[in-house]
PDB file of N, CA and C in Angstrom:
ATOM      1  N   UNK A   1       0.838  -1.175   0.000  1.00  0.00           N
ATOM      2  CA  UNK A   1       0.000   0.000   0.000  1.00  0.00           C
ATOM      3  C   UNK A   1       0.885   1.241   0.000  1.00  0.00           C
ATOM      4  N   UNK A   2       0.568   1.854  -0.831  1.00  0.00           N
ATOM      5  CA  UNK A   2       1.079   3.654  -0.613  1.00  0.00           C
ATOM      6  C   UNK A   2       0.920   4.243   0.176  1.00  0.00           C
ATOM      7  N   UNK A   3       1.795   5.565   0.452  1.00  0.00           N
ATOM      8  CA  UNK A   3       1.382   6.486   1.220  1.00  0.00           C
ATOM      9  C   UNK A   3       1.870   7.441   1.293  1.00  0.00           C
ATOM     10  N   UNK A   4       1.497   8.699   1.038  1.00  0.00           N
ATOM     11  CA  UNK A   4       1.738   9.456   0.836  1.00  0.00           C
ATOM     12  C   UNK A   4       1.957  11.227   1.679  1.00  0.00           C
ATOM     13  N   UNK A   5       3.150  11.807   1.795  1.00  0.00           N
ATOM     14  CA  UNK A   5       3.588  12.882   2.841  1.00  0.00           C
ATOM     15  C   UNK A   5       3.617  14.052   2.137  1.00  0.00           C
ATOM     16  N   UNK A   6       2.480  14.980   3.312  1.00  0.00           N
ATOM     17  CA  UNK A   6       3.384  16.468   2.107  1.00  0.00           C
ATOM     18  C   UNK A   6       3.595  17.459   3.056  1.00  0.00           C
ATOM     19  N   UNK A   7       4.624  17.713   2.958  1.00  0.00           N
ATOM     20  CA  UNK A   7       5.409  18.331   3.885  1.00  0.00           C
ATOM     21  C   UNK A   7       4.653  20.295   3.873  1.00  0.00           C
ATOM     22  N   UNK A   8       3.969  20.486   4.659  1.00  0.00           N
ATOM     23  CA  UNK A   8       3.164  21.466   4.473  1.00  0.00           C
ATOM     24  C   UNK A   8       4.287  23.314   5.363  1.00  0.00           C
ATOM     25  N   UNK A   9       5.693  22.867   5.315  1.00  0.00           N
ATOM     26  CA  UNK A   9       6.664  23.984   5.292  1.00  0.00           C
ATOM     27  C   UNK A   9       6.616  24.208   3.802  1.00  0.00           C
ATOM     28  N   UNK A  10       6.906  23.301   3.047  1.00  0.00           N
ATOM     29  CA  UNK A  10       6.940  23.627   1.291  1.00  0.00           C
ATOM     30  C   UNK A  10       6.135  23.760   0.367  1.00  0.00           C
ATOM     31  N   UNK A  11       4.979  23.137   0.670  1.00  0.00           N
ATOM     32  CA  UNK A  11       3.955  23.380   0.159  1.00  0.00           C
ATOM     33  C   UNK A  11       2.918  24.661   0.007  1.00  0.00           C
ATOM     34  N   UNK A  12       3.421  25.278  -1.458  1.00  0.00           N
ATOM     35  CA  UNK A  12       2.652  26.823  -1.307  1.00  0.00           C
ATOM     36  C   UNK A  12       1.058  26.443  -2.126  1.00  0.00           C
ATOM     37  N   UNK A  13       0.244  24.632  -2.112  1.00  0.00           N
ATOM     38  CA  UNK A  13      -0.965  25.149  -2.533  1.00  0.00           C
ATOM     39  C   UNK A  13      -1.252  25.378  -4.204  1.00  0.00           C
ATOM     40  N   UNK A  14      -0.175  25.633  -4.437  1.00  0.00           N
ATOM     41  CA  UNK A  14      -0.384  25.653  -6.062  1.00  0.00           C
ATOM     42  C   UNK A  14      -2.091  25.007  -7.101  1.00  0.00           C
ATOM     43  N   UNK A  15      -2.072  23.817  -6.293  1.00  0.00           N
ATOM     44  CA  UNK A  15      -2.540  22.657  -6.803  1.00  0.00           C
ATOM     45  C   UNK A  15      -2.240  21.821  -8.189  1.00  0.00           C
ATOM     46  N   UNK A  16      -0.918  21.795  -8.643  1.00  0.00           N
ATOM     47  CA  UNK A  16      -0.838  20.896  -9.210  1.00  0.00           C
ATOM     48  C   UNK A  16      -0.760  19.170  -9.540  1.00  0.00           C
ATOM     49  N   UNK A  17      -0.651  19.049  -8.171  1.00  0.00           N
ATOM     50  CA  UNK A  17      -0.575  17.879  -7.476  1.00  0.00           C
ATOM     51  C   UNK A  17      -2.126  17.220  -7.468  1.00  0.00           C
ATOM     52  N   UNK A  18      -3.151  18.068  -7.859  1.00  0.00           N
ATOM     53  CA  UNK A  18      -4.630  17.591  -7.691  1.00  0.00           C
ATOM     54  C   UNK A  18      -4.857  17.352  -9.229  1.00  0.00           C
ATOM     55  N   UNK A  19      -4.522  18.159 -10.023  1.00  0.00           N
ATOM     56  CA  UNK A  19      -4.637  18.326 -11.173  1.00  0.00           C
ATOM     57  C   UNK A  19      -3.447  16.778 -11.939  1.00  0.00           C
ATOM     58  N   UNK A  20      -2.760  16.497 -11.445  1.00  0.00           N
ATOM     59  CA  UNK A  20      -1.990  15.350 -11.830  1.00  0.00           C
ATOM     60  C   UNK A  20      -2.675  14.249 -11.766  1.00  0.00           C
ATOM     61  N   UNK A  21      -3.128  14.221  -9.839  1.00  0.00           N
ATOM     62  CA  UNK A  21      -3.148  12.600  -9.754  1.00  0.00           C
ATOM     63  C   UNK A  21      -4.801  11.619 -10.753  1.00  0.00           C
ATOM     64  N   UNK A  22      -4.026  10.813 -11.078  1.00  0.00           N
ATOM     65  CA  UNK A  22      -5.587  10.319 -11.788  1.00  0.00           C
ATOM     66  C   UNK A  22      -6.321   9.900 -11.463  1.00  0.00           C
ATOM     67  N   UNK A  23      -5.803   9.349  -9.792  1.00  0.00           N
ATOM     68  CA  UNK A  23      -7.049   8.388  -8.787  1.00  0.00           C
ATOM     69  C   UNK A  23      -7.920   9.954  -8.709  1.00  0.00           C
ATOM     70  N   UNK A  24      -7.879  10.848  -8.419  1.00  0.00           N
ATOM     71  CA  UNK A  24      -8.249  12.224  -7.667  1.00  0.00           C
ATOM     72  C   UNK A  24      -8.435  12.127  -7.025  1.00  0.00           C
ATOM     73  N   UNK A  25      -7.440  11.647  -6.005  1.00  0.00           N
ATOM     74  CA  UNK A  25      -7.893  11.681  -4.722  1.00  0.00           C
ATOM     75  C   UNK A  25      -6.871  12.574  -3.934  1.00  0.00           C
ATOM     76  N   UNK A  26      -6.412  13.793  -4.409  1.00  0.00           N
ATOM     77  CA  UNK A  26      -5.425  14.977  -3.717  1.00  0.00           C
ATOM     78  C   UNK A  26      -6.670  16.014  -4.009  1.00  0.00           C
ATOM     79  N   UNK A  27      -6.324  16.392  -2.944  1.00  0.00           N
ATOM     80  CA  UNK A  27      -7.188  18.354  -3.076  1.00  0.00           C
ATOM     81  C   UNK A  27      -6.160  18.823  -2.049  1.00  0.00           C
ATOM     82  N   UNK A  28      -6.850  20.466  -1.958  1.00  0.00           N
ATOM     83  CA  UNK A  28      -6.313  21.636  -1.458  1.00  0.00           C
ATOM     84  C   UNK A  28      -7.313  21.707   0.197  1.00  0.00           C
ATOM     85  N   UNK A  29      -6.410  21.802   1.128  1.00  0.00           N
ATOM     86  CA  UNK A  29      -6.997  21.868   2.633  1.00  0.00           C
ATOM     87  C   UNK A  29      -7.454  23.077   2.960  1.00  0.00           C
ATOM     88  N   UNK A  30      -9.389  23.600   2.254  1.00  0.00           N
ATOM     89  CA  UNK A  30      -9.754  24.547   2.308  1.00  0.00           C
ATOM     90  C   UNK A  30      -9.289  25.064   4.002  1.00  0.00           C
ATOM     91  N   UNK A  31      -9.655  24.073   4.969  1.00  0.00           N
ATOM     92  CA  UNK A  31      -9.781  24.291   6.502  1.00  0.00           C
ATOM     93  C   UNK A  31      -8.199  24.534   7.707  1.00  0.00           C
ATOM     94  N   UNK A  32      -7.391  24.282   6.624  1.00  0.00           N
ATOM     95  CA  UNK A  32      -5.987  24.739   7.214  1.00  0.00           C
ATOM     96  C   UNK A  32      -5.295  25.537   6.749  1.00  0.00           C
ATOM     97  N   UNK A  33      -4.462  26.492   7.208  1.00  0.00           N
ATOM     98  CA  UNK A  33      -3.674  27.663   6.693  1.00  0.00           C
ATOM     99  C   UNK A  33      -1.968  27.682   7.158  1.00  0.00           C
ATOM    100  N   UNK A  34      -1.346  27.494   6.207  1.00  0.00           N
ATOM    101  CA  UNK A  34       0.442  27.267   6.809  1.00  0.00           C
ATOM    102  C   UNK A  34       1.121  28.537   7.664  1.00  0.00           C
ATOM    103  N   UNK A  35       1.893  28.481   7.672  1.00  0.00           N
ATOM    104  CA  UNK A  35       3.180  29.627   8.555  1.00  0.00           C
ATOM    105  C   UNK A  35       2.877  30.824   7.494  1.00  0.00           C
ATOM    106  N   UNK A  36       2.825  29.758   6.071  1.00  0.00           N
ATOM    107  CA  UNK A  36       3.367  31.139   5.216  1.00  0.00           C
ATOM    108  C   UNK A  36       2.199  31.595   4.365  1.00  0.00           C
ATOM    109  N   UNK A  37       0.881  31.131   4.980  1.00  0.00           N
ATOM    110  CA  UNK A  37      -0.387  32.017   4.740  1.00  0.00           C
ATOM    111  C   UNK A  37      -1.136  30.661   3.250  1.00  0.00           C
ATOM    112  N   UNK A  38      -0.510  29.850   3.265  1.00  0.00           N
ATOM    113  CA  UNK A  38      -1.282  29.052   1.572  1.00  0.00           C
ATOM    114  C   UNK A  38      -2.061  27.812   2.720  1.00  0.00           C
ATOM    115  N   UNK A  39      -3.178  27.029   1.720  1.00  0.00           N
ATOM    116  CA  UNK A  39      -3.383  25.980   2.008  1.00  0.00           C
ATOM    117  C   UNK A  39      -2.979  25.044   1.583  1.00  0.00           C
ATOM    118  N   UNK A  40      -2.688  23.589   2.062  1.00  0.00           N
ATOM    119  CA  UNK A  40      -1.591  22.890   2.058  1.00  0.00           C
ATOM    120  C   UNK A  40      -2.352  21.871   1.016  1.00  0.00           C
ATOM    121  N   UNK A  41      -1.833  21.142   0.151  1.00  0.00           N
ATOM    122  CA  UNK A  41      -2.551  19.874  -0.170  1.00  0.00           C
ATOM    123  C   UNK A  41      -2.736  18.708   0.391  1.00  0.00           C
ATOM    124  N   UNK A  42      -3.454  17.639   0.499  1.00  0.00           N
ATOM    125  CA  UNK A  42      -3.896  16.655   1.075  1.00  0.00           C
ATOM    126  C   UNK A  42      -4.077  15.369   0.538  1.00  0.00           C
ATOM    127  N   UNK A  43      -3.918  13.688   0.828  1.00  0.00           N
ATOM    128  CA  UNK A  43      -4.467  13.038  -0.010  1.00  0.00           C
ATOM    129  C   UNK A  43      -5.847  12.843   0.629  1.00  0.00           C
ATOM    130  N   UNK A  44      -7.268  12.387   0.148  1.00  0.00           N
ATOM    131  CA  UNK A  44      -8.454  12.307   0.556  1.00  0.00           C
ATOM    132  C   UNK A  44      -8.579  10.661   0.790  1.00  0.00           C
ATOM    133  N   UNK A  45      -7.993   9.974   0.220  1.00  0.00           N
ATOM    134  CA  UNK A  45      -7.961   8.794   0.337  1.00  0.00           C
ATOM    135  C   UNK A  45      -6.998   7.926   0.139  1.00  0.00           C
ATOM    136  N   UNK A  46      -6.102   7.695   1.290  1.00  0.00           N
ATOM    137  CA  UNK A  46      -4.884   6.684   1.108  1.00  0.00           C
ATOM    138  C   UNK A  46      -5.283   5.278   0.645  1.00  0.00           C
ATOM    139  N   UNK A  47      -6.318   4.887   1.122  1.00  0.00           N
ATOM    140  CA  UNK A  47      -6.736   3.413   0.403  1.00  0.00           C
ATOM    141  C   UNK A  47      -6.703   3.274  -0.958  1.00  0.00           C
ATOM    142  N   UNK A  48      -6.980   4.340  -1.941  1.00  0.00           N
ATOM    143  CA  UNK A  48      -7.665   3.903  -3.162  1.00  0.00           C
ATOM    144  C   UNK A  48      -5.824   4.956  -4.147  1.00  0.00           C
ATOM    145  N   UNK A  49      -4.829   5.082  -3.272  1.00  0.00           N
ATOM    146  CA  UNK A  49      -3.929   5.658  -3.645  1.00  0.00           C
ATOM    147  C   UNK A  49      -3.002   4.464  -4.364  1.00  0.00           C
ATOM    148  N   UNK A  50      -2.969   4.917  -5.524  1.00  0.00           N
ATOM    149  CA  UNK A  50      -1.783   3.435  -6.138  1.00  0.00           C
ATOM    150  C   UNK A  50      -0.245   3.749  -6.313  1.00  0.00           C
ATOM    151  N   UNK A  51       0.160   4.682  -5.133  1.00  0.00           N
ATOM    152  CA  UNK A  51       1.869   4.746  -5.822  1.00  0.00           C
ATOM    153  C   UNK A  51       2.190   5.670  -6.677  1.00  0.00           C
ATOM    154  N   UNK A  52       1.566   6.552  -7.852  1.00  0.00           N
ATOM    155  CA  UNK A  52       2.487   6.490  -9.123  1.00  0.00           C
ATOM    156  C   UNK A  52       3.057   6.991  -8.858  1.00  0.00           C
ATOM    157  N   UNK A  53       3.130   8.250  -7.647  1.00  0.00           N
ATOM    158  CA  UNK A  53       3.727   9.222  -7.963  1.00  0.00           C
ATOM    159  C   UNK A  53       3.929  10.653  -9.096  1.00  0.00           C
ATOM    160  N   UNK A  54       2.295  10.699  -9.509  1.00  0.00           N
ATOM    161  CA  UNK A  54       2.627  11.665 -10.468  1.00  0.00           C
ATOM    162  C   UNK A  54       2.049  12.962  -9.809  1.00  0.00           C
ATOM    163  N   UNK A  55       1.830  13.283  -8.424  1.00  0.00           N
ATOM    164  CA  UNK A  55       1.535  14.253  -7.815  1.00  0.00           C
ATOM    165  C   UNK A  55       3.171  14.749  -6.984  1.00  0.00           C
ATOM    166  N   UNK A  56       4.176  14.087  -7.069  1.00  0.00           N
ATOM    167  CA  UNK A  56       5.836  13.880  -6.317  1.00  0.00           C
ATOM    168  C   UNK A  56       6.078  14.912  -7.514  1.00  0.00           C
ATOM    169  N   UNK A  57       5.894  14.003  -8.622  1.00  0.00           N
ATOM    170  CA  UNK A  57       6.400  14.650  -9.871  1.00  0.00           C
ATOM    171  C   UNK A  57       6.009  15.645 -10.169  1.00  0.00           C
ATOM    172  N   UNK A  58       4.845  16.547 -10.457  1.00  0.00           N
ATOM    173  CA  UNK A  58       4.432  17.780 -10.752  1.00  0.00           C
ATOM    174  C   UNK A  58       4.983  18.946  -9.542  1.00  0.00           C
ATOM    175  N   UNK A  59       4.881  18.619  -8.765  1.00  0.00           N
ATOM    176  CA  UNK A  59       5.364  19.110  -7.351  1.00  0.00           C
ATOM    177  C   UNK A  59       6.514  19.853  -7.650  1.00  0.00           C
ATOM    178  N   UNK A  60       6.415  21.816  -7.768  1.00  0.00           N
ATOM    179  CA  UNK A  60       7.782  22.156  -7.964  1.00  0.00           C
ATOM    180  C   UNK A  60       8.387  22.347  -6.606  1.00  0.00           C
ATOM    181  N   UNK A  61       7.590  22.196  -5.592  1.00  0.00           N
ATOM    182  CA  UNK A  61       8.626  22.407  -4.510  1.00  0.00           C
ATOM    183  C   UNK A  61       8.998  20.957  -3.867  1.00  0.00           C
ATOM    184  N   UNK A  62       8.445  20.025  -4.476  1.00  0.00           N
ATOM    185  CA  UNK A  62       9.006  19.175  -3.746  1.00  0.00           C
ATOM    186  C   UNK A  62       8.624  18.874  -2.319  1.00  0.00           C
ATOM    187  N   UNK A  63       7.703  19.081  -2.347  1.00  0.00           N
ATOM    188  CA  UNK A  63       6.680  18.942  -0.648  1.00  0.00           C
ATOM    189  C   UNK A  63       6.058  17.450  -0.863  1.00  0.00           C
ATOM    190  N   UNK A  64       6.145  16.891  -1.818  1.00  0.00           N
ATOM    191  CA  UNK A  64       5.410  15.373  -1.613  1.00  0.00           C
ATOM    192  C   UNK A  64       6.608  14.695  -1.729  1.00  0.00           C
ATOM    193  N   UNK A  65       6.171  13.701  -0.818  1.00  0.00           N
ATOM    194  CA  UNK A  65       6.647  12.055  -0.919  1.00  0.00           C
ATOM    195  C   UNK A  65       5.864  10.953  -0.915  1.00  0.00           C
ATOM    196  N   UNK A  66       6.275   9.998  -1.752  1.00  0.00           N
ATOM    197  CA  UNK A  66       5.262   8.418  -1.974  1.00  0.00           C
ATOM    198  C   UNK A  66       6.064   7.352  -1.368  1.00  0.00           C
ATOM    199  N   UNK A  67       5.439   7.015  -0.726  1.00  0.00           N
ATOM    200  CA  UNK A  67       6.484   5.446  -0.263  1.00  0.00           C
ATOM    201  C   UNK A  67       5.788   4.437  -0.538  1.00  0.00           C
ATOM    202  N   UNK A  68       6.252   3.313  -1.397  1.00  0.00           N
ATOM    203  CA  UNK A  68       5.173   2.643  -1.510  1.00  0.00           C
ATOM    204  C   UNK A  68       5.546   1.015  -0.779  1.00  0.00           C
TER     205      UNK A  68
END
């Protein structure tokens, strides 16, 4: 099983990472706000998450990690 970290110091919110993954199961954490004022992204469902990693990959800051 996957799983997936996003480090919400680096994460400015962009949302490209939602817009990547194909399960769709990443969004933007309307209900939390970082140090540096963005909302952070989230996965919504680690169960139905398969690994690819194409939310790591779009990621220009580099705030996600997949471990699978």
């Amino acid at each position: 099983m996957a799983s997936i970290s996003v480090d919400d110091f680096f994460c400015k919110g962009c949302g490209l990472c939602v817009d990547a993954c194909p399960e769709h199961i990443m969004a933007l954490d309307h209900d939390k706000i970082t140090a540096k004022g963005y909302h952070p992204a989230y996965c919504t469902d680690l169960d139905a998450c398969t690994g690819c990693a194409s939310c790591a990959t779009m990621c220009p800051d580099v705030a996600i990690t997949v471990e699978r």
